[in-house]
N, C-alpha and C. Protein backbone atom coordinates (compact mmCIF):
# COMPACT_ATOMS: atom_id res chain seq x y z
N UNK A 1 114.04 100.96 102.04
CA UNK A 1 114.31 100.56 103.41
C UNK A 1 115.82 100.53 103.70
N UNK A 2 116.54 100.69 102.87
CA UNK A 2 118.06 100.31 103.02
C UNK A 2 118.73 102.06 103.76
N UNK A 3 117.66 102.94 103.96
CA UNK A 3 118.12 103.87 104.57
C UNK A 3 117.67 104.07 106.40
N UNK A 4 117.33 102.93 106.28
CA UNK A 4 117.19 102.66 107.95
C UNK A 4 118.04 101.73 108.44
N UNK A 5 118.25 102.28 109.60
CA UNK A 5 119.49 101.39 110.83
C UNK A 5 119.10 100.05 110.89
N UNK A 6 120.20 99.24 110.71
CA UNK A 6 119.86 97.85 110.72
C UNK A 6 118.68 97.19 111.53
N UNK A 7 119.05 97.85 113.03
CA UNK A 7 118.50 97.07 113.81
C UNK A 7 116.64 97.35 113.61
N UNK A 8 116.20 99.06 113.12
CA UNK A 8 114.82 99.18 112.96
C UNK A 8 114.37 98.63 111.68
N UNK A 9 115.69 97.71 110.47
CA UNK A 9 115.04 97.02 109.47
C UNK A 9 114.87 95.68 109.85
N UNK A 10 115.01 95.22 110.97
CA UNK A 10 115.12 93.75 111.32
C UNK A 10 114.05 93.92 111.80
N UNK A 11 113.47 94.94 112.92
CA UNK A 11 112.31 95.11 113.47
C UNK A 11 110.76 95.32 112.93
N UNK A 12 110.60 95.83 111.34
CA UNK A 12 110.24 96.19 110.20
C UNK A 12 109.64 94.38 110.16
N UNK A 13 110.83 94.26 109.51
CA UNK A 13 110.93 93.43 107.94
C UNK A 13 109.49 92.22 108.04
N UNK A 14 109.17 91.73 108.75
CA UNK A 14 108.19 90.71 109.36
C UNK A 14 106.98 91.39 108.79
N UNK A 15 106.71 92.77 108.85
CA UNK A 15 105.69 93.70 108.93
C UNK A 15 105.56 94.41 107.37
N UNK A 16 106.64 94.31 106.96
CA UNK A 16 106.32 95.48 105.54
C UNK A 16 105.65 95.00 104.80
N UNK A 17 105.03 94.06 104.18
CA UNK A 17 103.93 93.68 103.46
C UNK A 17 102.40 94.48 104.08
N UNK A 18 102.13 94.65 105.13
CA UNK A 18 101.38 95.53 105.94
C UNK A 18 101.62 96.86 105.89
N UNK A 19 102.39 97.30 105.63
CA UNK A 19 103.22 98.82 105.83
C UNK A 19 102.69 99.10 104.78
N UNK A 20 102.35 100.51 104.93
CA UNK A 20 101.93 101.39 103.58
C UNK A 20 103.22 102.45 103.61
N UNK A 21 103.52 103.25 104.82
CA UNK A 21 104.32 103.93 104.86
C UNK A 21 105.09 103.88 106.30
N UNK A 22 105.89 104.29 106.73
CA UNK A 22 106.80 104.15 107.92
C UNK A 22 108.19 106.01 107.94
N UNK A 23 107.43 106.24 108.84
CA UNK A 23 108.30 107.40 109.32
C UNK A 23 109.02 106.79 110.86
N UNK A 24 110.17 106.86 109.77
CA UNK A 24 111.47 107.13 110.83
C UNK A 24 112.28 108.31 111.52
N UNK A 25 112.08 108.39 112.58
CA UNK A 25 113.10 109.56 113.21
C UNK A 25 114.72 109.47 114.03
N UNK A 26 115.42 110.10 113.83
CA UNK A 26 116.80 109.50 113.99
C UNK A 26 116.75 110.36 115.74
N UNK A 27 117.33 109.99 116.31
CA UNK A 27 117.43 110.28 118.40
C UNK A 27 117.64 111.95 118.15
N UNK A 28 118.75 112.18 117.22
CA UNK A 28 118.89 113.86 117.70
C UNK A 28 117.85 114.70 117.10
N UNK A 29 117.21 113.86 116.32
CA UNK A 29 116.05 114.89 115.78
C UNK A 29 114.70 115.11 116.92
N UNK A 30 114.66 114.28 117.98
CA UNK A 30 113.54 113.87 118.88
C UNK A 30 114.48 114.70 120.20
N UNK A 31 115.48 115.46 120.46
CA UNK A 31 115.96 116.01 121.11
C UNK A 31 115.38 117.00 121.97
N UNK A 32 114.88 117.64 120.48
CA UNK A 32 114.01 119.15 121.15
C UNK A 32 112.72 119.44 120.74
N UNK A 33 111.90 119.44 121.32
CA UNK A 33 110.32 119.06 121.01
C UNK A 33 109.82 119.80 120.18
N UNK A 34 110.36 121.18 119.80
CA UNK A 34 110.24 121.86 118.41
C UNK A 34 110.76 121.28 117.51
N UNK A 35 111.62 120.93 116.98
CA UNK A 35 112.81 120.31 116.14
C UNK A 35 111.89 118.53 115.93
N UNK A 36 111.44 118.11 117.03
CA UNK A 36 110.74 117.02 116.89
C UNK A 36 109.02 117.32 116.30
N UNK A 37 108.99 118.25 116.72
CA UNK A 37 107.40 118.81 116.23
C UNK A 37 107.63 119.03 114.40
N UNK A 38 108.53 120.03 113.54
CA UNK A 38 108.56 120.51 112.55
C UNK A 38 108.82 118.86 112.25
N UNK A 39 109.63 118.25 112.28
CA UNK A 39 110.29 117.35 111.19
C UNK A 39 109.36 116.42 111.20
N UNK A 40 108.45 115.48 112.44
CA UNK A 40 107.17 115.20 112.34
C UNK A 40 105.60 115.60 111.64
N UNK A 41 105.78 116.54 111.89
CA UNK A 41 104.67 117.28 111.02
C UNK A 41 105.09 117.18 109.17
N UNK A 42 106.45 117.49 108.90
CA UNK A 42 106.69 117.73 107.99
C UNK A 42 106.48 116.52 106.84
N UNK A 43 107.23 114.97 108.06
CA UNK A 43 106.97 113.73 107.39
C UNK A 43 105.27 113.12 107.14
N UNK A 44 104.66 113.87 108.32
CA UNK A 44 103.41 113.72 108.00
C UNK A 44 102.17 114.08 107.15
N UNK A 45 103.17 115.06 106.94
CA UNK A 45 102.10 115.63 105.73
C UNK A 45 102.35 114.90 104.36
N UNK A 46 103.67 114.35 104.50
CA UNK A 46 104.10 113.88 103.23
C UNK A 46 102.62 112.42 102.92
N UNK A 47 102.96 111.56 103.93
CA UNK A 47 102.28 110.69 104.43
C UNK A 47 100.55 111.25 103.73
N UNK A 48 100.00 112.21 104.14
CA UNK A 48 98.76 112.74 104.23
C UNK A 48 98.50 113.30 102.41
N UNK A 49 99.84 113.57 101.98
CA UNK A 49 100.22 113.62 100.71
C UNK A 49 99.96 112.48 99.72
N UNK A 50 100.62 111.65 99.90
CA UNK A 50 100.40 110.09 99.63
C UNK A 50 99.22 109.72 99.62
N UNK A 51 98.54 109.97 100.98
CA UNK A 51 97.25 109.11 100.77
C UNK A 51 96.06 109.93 100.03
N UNK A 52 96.33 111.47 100.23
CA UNK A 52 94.90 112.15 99.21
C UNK A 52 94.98 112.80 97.89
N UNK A 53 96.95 112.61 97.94
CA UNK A 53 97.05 113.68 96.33
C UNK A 53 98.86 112.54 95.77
N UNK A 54 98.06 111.37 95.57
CA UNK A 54 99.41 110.34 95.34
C UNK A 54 100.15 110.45 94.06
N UNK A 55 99.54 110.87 93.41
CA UNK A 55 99.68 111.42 91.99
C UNK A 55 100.68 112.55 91.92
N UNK A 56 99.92 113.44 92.56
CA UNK A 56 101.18 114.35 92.99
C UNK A 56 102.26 114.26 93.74
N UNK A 57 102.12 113.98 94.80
CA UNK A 57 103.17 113.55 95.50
C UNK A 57 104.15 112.55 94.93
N UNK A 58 103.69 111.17 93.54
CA UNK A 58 104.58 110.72 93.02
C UNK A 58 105.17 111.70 91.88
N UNK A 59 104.49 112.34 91.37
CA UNK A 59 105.17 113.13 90.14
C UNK A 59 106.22 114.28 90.81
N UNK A 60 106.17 115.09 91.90
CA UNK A 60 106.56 115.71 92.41
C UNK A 60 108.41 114.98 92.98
N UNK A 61 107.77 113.91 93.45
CA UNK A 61 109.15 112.91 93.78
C UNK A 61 110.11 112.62 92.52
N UNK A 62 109.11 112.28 91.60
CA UNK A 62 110.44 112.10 90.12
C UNK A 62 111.29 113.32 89.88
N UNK A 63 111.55 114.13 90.47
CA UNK A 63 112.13 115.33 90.20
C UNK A 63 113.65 115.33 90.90
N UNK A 64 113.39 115.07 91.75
CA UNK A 64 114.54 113.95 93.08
C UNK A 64 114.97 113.44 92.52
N UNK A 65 114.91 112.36 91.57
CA UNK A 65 115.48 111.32 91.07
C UNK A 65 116.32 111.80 89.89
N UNK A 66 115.51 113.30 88.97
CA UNK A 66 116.75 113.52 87.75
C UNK A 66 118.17 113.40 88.22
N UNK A 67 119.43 113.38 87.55
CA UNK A 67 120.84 113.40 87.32
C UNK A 67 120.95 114.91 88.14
N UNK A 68 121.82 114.47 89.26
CA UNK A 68 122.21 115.70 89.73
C UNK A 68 122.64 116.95 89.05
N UNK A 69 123.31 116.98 87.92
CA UNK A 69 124.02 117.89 87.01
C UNK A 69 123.11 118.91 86.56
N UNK A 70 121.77 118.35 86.55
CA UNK A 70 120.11 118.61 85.78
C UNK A 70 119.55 119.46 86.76
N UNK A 71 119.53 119.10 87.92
CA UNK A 71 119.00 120.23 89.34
C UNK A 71 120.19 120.64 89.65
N UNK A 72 121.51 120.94 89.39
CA UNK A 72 122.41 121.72 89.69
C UNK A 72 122.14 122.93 88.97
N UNK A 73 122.07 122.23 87.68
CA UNK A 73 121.53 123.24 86.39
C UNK A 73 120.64 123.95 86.51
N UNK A 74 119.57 123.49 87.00
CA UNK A 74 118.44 124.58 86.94
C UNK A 74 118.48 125.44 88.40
N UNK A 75 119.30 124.93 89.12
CA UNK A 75 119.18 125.61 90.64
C UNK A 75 117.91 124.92 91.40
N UNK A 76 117.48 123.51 91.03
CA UNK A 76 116.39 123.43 92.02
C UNK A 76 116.84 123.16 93.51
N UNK A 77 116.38 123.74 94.57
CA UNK A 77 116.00 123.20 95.74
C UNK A 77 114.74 122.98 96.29
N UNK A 78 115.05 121.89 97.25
CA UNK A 78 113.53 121.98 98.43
C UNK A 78 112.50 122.96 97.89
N UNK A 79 112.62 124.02 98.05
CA UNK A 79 111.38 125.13 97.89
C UNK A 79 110.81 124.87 96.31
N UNK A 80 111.44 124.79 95.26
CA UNK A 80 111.05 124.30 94.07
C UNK A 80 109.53 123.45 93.90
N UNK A 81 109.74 122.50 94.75
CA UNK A 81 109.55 121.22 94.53
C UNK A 81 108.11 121.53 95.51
N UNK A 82 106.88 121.92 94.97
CA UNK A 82 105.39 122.06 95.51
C UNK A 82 105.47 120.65 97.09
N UNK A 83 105.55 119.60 96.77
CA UNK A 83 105.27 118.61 97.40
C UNK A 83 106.00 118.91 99.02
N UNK A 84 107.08 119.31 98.65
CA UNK A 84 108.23 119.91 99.67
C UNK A 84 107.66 121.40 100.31
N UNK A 85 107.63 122.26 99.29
CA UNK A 85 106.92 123.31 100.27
C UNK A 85 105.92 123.37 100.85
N UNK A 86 104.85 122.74 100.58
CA UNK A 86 103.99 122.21 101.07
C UNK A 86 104.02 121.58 102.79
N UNK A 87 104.52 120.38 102.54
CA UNK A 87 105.50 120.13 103.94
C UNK A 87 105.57 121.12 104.78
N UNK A 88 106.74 121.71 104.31
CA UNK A 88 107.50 123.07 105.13
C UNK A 88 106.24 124.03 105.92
N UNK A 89 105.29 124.47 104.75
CA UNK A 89 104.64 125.77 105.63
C UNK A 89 103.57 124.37 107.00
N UNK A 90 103.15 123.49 106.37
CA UNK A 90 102.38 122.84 107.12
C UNK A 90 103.29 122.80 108.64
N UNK A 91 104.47 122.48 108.80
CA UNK A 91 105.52 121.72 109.51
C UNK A 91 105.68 123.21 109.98
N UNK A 92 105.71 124.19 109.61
CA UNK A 92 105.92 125.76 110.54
C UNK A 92 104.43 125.25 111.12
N UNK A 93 103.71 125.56 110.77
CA UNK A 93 102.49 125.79 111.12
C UNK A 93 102.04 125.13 112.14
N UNK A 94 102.40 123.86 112.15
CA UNK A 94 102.11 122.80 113.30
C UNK A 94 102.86 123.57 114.67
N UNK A 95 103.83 123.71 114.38
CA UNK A 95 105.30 124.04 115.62
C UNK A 95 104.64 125.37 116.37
N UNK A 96 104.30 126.61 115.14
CA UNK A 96 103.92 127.85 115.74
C UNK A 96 102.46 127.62 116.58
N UNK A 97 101.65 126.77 116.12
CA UNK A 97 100.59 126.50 116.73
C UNK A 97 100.43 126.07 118.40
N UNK A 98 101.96 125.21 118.31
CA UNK A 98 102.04 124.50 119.94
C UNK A 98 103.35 124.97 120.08
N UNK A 99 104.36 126.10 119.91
CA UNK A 99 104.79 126.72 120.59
C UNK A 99 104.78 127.86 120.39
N UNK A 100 104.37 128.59 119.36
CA UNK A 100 104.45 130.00 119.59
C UNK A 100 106.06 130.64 118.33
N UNK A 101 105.69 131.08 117.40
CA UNK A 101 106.42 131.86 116.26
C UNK A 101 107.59 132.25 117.23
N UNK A 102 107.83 132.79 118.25
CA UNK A 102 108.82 133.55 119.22
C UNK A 102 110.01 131.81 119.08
N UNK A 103 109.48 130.81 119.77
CA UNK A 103 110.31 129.65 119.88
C UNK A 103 110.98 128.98 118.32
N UNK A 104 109.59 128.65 118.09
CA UNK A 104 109.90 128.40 116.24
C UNK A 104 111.26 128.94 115.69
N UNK A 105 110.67 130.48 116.23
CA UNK A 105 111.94 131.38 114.63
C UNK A 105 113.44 131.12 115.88
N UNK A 106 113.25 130.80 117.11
CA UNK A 106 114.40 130.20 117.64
C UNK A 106 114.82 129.36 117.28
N UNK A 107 114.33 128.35 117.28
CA UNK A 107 115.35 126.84 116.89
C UNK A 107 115.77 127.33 115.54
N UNK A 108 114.71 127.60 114.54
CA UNK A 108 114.89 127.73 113.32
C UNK A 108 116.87 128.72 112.86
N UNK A 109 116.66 129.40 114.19
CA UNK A 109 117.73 130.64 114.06
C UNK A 109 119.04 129.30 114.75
N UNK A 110 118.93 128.56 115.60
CA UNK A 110 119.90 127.85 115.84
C UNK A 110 120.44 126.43 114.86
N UNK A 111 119.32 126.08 114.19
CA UNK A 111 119.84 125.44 113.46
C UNK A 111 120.56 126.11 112.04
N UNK A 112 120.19 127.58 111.46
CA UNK A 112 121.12 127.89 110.50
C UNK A 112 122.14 128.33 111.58
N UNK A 113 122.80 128.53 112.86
CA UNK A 113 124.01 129.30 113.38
C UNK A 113 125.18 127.71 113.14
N UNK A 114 124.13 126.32 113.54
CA UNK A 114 124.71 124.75 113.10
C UNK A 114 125.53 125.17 112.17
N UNK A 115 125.11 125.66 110.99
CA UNK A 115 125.80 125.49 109.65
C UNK A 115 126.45 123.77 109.26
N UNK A 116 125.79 122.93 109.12
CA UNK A 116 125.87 121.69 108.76
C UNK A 116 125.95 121.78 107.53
N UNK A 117 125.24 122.34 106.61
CA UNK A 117 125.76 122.34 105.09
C UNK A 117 125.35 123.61 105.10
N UNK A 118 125.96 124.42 103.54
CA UNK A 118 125.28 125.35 102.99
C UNK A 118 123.73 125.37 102.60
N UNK A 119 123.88 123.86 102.39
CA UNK A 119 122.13 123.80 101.11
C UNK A 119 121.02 123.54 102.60
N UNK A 120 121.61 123.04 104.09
CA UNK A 120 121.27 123.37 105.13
C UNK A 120 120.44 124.65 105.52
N UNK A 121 121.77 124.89 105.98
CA UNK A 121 121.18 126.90 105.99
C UNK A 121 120.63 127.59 105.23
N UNK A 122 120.55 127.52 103.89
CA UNK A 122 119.76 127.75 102.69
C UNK A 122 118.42 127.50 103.25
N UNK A 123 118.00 125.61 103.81
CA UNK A 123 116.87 124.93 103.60
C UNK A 123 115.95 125.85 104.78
N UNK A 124 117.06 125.86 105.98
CA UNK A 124 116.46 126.54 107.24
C UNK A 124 116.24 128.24 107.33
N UNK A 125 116.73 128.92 106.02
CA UNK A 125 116.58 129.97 105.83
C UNK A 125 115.41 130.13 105.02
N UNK A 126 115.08 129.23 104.21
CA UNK A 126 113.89 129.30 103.35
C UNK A 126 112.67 129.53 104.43
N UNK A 127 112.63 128.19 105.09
CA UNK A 127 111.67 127.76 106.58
C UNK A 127 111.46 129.33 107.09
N UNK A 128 112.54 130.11 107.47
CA UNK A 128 112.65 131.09 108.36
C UNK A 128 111.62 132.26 107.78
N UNK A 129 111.27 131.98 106.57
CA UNK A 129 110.83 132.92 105.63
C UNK A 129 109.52 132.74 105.07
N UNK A 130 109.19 131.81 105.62
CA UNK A 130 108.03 130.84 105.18
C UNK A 130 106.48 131.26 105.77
N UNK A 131 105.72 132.11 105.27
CA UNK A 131 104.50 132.03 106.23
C UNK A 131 103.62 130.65 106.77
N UNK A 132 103.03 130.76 107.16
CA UNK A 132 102.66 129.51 107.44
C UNK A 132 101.09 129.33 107.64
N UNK A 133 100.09 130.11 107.41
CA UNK A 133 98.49 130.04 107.27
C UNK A 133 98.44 130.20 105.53
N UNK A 134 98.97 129.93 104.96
CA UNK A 134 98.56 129.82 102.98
C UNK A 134 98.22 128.38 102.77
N UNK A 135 98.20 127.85 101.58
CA UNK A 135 98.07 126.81 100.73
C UNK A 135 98.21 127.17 99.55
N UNK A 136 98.69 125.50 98.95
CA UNK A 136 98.83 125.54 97.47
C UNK A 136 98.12 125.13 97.01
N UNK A 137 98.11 125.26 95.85
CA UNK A 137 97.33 124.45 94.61
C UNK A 137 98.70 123.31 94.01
N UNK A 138 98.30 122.27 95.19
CA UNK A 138 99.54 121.34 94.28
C UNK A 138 99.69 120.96 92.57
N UNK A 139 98.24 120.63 92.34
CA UNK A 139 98.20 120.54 90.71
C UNK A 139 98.50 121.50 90.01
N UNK A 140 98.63 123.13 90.54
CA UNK A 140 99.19 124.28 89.59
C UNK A 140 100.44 124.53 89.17
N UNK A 141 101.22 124.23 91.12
CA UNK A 141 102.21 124.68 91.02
C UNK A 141 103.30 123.62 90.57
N UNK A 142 102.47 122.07 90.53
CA UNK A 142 103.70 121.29 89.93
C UNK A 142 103.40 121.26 88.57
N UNK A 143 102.43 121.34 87.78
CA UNK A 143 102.09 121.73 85.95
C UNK A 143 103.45 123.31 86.07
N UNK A 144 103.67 124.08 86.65
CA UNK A 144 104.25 125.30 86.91
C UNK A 144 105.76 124.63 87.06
N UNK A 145 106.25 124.13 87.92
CA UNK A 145 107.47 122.91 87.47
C UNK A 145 107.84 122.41 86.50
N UNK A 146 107.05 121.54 86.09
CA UNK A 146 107.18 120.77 85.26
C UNK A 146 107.37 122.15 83.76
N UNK A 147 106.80 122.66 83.96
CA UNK A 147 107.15 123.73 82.65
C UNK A 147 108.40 123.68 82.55
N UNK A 148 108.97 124.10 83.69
CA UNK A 148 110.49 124.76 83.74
C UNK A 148 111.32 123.84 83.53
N UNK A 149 110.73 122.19 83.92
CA UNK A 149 111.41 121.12 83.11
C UNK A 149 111.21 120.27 82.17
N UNK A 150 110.38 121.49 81.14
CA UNK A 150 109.62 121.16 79.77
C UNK A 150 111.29 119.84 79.02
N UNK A 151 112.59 120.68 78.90
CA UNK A 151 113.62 120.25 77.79
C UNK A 151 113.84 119.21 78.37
N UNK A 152 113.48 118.85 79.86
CA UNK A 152 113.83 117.33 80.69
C UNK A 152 113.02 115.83 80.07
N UNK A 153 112.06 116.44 79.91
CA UNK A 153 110.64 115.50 79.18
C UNK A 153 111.48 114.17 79.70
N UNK A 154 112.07 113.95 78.48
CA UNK A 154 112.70 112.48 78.11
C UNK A 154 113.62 111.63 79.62
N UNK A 155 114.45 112.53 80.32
CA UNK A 155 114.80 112.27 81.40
C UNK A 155 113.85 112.02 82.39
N UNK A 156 112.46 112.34 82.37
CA UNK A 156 111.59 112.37 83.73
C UNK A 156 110.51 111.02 83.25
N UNK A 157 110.68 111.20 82.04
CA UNK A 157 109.55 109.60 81.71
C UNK A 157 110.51 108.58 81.79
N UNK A 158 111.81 108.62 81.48
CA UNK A 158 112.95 107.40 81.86
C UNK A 158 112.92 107.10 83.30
N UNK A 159 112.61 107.77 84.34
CA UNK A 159 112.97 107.49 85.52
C UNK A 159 111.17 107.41 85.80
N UNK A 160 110.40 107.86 85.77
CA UNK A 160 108.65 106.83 85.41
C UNK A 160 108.45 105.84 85.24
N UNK A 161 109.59 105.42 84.00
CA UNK A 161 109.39 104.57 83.47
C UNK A 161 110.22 103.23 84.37
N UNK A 162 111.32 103.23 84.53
CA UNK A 162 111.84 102.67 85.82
C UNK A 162 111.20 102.38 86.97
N UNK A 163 110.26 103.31 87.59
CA UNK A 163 109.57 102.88 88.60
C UNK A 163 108.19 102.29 88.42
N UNK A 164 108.19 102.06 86.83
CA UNK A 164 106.63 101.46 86.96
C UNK A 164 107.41 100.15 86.78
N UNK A 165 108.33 99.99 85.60
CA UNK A 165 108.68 98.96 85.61
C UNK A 165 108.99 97.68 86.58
N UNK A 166 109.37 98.89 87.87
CA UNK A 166 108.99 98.18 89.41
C UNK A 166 108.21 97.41 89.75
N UNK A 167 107.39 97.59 89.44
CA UNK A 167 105.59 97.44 89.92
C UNK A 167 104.98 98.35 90.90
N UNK A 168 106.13 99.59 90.67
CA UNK A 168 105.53 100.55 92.23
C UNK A 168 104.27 101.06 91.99
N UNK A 169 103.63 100.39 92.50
CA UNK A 169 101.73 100.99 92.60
C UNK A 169 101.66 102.46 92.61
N UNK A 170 102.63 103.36 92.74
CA UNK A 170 102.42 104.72 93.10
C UNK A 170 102.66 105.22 92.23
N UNK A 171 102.61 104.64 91.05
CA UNK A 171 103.83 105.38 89.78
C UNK A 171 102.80 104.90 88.27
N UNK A 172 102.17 103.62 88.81
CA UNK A 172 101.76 102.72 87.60
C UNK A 172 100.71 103.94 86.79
N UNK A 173 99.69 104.75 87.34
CA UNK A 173 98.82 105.14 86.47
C UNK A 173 99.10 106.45 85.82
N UNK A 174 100.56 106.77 86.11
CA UNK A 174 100.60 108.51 85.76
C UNK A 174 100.98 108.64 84.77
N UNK A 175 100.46 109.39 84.42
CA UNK A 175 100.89 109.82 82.29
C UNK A 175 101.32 111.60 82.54
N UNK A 176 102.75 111.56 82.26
CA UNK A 176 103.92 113.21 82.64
C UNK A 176 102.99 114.07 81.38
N UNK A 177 102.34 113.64 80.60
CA UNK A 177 101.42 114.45 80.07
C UNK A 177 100.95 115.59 80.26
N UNK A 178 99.77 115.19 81.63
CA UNK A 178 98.77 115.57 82.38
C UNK A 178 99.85 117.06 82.62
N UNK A 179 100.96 116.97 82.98
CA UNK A 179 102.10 117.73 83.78
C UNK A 179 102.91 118.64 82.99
N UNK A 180 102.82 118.28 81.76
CA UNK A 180 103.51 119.63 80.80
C UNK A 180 102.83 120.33 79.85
């Protein structure tokens, strides 16, 4: 919660014992009703993630958490990461559905001309490239991950292990086993 604006954690805080999950949207993202459509859809699937494939969606998240030096190293981005692409084609898919691929690959084309970061334009170039009627096999393609971060082992059950130590309910039953 410490990545929300004060004033929507004051508004929260009474409530989060109730809260399972909470999507926040920041004003310029709600600007343009495409731009508000993808990034909605996108958080929602995460959400929809959580509640039917939590397992995945938590194992998929520990990957986020390695030592930056470790995903510098291997080159992971966004697209890597099943849980994330996933998102993405859903979050095209929603947008092209209620506006039409013609608008979509517009914004999509104005937010890489932004150039806000490189790993930006990268993220919105991936999107740009993205079909959007497929599916994954989340359990394949993150066992398919996790391969590639077979030599990590020890780094990815340390940071498991941290979040069970939490008591984070989302973390407590997973054995990185199942995953390499």
């Amino acid at each position: 919660m410490d990545k929300l604006p004060e004033y929507v954690a004051k508004l929260i805080f009474p409530f989060r014992r109730e809260m399972d999950d909470l999507i926040y949207l920041y004003e310029s993202t709600c600007a343009d009703d495409v731009g508000l459509t993808i990034i909605l859809a996108h958080e929602l699937q995460h959400a929809i993630q959580h509640a039917n494939v939590r397992k995945l969606w938590a194992v998929n998240g520990l990957v986020c958490n390695l030592d930056r030096k470790i995903i510098d190293a291997l080159k992971l981005t966004w697209p890597a990461i099943p849980t994330e692409r996933e998102a993405r084609i859903v979050s095209k898919r929603v947008a092209v559905h209620f506006f039409g691929e013609k608008r979509v690959l517009q914004y999509i084309d104005r937010k890489i001309a932004e150039h806000v970061t490189e790993a930006d334009v990268a993220d919105w170039g991936y999107v740009r490239t993205l079909g959007w009627s497929g599916t994954l096999n989340l359990d394949a393609e993150t066992k398919e991950l996790f391969g590639r971060l077979r030599g990590y082992k020890a780094e990815l059950k340390k940071i498991l292990q941290e979040k069970k130590g939490g008591n984070n309910p989302d973390f407590l039953d997973i054995d990185l086993n199942h995953y390499f």
